[in-house]
Protein backbone atom coordinates (compact mmCIF):
# COMPACT_ATOMS: atom_id res chain seq x y z
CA UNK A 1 10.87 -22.81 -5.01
CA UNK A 2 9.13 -19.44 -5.16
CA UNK A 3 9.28 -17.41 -9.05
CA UNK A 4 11.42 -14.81 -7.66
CA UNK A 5 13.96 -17.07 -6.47
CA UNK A 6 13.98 -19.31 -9.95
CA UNK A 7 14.11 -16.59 -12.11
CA UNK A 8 17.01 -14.90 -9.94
CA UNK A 9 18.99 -18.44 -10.07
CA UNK A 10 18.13 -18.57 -14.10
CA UNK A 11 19.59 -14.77 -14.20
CA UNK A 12 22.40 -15.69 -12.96
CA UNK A 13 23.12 -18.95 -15.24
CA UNK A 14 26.35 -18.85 -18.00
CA UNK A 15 26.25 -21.52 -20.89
CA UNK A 16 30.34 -22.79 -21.37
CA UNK A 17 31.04 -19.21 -23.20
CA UNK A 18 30.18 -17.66 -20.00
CA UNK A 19 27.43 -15.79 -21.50
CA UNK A 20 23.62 -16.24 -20.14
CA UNK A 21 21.32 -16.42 -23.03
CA UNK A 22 18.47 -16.37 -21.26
CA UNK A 23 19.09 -13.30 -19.37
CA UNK A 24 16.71 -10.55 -20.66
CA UNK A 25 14.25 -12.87 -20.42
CA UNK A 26 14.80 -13.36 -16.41
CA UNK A 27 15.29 -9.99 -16.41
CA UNK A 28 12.10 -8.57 -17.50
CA UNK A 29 10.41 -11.82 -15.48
CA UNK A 30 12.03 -10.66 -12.20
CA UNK A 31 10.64 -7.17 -13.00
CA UNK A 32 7.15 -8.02 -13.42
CA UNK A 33 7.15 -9.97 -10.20
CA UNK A 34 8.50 -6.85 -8.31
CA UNK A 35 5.40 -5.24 -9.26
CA UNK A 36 2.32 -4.76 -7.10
CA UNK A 37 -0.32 -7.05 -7.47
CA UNK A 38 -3.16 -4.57 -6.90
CA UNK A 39 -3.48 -0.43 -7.17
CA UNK A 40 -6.76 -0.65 -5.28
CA UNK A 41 -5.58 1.56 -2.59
CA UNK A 42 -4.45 4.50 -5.53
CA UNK A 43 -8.21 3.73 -6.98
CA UNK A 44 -9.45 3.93 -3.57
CA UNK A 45 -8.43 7.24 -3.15
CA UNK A 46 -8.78 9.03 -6.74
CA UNK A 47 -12.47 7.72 -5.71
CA UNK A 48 -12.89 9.64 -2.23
CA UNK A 49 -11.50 12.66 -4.33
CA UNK A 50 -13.97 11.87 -7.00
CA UNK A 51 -17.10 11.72 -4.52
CA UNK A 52 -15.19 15.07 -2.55
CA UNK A 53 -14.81 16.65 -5.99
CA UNK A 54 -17.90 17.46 -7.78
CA UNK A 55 -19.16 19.90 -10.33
CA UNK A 56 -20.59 21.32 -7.27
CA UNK A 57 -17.64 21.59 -5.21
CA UNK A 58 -15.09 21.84 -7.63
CA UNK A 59 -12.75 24.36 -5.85
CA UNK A 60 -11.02 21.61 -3.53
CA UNK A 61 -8.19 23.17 -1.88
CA UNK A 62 -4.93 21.67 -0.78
CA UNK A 63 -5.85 21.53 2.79
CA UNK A 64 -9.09 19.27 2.10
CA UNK A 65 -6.71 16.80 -0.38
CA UNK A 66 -3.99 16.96 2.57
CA UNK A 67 -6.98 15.30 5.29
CA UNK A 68 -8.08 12.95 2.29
CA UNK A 69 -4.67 11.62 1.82
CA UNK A 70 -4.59 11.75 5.82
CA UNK A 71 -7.74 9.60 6.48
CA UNK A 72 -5.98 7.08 4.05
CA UNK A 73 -2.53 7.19 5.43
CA UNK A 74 -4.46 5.89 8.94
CA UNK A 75 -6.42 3.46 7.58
CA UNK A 76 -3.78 2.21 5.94
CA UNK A 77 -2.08 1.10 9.04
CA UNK A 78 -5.37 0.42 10.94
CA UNK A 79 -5.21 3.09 12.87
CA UNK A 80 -7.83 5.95 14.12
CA UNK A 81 -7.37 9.24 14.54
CA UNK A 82 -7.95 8.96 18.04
CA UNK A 83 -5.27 6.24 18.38
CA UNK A 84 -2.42 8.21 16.77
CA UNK A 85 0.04 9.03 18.52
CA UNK A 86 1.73 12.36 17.65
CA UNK A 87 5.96 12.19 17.47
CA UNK A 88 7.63 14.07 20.13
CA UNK A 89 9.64 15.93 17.30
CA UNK A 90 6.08 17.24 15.46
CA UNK A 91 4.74 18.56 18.72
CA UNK A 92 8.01 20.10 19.30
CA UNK A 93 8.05 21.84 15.65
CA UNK A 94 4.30 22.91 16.75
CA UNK A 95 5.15 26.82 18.38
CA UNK A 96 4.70 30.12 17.94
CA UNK A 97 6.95 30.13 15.04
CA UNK A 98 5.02 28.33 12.71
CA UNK A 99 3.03 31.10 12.40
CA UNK A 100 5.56 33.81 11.49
């Protein structure tokens, strides 16, 4: 039986009051296995912004954060930039208006 599905069934136990004594307890165990496992992607990127970001180059603007977060968001779902494929309603928001 997997943890999440024990500690839901033990959440959802009454003794003969009708009262579940062991209920915070599943509580805050059902919580901690909702949690991810791993925030290497986060550290993955507050790295690339680190390396980006230097004394040097310390006056990172939004649009260089935006293509960080971009390259990310791609690899993320294993794709390339030249294998995304734009949706027909952001080419369609791309006109002459934008720029007004």
């Amino acid at each position: 039986m997997p943890a999440i599905d024990f500690w839901t069934t033990v959440h959802k136990c009454k003794d003969p009051s009708y009262a579940n004594p062991t209920q915070d307890i599943a509580e805050a165990a059902v919580k901690l296995l909702v949690l991810p496992l791993s925030n290497a992607e986060a550290e993955r990127v507050f790295w690339a912004v680190t390396l980006t970001k230097t004394d040097f180059r310390n006056r990172m603007g939004h649009e260089l954060l935006v293509a960080i977060l971009i390259k990310f968001a791609l690899r993320m779902r294993g794709v390339t930039s030249a294998e995304f494929q734009v949706p027909r309603e952001m080419v369609e928001k791309v006109n002459y208006d934008i720029y007004q």
